[in-house]
C-alpha atoms as a PDB file:
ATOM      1  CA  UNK A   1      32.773   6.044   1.040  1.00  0.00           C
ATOM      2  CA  UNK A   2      35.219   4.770   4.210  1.00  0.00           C
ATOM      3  CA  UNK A   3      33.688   4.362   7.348  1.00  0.00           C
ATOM      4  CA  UNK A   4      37.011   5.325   8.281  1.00  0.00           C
ATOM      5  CA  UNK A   5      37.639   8.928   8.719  1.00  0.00           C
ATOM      6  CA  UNK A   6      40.224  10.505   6.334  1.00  0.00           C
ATOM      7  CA  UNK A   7      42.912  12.632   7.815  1.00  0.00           C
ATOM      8  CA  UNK A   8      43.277  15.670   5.760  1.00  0.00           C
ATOM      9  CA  UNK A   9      46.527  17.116   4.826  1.00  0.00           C
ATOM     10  CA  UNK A  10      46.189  20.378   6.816  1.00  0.00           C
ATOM     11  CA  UNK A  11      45.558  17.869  10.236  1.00  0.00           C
ATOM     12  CA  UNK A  12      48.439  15.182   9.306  1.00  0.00           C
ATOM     13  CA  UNK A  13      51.632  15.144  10.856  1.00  0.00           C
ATOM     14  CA  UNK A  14      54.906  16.052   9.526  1.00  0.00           C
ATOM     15  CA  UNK A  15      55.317  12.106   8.488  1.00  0.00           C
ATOM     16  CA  UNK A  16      51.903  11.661   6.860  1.00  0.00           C
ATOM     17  CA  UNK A  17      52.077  15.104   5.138  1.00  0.00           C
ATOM     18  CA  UNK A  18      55.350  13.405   3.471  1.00  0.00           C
ATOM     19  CA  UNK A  19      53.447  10.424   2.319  1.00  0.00           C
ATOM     20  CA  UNK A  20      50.624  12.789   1.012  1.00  0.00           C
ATOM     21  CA  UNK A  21      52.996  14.591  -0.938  1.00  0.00           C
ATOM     22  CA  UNK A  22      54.836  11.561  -2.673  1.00  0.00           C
ATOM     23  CA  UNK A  23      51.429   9.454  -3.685  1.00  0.00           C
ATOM     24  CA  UNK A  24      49.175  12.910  -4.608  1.00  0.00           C
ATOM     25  CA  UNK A  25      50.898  14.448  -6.484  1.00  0.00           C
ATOM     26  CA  UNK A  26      50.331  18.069  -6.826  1.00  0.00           C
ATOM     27  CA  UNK A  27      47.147  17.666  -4.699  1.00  0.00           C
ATOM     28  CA  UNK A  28      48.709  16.368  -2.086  1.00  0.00           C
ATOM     29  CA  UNK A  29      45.619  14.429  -1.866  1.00  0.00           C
ATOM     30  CA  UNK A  30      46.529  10.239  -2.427  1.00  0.00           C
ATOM     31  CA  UNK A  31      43.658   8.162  -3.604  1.00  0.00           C
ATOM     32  CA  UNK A  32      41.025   7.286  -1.192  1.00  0.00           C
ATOM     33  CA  UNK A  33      42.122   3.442  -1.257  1.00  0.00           C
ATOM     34  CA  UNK A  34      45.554   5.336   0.258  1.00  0.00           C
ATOM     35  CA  UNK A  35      44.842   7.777   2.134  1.00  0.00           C
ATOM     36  CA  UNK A  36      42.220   5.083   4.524  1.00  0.00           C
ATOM     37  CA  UNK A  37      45.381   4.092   6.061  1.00  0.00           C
ATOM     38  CA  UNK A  38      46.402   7.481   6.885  1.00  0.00           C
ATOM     39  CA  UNK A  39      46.194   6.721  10.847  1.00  0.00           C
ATOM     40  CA  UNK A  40      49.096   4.262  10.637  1.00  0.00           C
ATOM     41  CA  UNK A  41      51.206   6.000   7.920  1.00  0.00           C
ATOM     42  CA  UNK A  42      53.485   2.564   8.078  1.00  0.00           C
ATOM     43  CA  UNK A  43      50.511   0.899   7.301  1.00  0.00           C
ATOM     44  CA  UNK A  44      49.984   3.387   4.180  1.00  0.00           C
ATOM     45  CA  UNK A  45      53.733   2.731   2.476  1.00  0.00           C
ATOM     46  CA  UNK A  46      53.643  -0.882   2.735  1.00  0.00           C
ATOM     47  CA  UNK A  47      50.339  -0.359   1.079  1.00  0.00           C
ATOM     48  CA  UNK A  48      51.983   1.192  -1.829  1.00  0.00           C
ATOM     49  CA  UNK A  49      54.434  -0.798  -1.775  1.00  0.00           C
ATOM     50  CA  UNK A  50      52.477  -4.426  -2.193  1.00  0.00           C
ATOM     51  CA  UNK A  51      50.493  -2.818  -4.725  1.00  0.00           C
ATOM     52  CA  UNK A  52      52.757  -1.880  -6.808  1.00  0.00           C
ATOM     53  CA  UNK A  53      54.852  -5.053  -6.351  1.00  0.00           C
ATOM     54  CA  UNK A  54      51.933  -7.085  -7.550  1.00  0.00           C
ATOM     55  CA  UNK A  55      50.818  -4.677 -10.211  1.00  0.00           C
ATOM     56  CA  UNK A  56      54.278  -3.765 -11.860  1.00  0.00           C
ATOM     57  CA  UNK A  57      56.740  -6.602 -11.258  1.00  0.00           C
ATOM     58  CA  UNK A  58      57.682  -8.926 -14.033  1.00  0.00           C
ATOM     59  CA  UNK A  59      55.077 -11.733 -14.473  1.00  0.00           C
ATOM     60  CA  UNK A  60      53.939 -13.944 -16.704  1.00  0.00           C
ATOM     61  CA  UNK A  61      49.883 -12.098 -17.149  1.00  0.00           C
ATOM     62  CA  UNK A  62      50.428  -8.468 -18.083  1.00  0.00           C
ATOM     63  CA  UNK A  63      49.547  -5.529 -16.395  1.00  0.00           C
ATOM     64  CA  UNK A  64      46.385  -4.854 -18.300  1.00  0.00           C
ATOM     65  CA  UNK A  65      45.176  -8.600 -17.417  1.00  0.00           C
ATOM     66  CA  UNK A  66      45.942  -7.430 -13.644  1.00  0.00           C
ATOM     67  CA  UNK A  67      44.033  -4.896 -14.055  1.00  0.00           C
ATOM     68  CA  UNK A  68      41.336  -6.231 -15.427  1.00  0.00           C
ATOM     69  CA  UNK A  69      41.515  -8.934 -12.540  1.00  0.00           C
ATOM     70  CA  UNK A  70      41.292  -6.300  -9.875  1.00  0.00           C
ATOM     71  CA  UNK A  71      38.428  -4.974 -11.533  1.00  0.00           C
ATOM     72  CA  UNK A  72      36.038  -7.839 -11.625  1.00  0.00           C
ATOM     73  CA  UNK A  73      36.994  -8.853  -8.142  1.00  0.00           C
ATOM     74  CA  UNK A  74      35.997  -5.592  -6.888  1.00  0.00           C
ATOM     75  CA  UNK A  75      32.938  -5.591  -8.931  1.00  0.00           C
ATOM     76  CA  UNK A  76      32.122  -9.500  -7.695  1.00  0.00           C
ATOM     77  CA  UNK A  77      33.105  -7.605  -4.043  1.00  0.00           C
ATOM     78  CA  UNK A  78      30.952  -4.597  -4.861  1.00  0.00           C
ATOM     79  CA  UNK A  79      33.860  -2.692  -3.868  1.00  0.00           C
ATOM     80  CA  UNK A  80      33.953   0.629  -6.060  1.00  0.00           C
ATOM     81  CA  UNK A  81      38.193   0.417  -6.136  1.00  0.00           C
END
């Protein structure tokens, strides 16, 4: 769980209702590693945007390897992302 308060679609502005709707799908709902940086939806798209730079550009380690990266760094972090 954030200690940063989530802004819920029904309180977001026109802007962040946008961003809702292109990274949750039919929920409208992004993930929670998203939707933290819902008070600075700038913030939020240049999120996306590094992420999926690092996770889906050409490179010479595959996307599963990536993955699996990200996952024991969070775990050695004892993030839950």
């Amino acid at each position: 769980m954030a200690f940063i308060d989530y802004i819920n679609y029904d309180n977001a502005s026109e802007g962040l209702k946008k961003l809702y709707k292109k990274y949750g799908g039919k929920t409208k709902t992004p993930s929670n590693i998203v939707r933290i940086a819902g008070t600075n939806p700038q913030a939020m798209e240049n999120h996306v945007k590094f992420y999926m730079s690092i996770m889906h550009q050409k490179s010479e380690i595959t996307r599963h390897q990536r993955e699996m990266i990200a996952v024991v760094v969070s775990s050695i972090n004892e993030c839950h992302y």
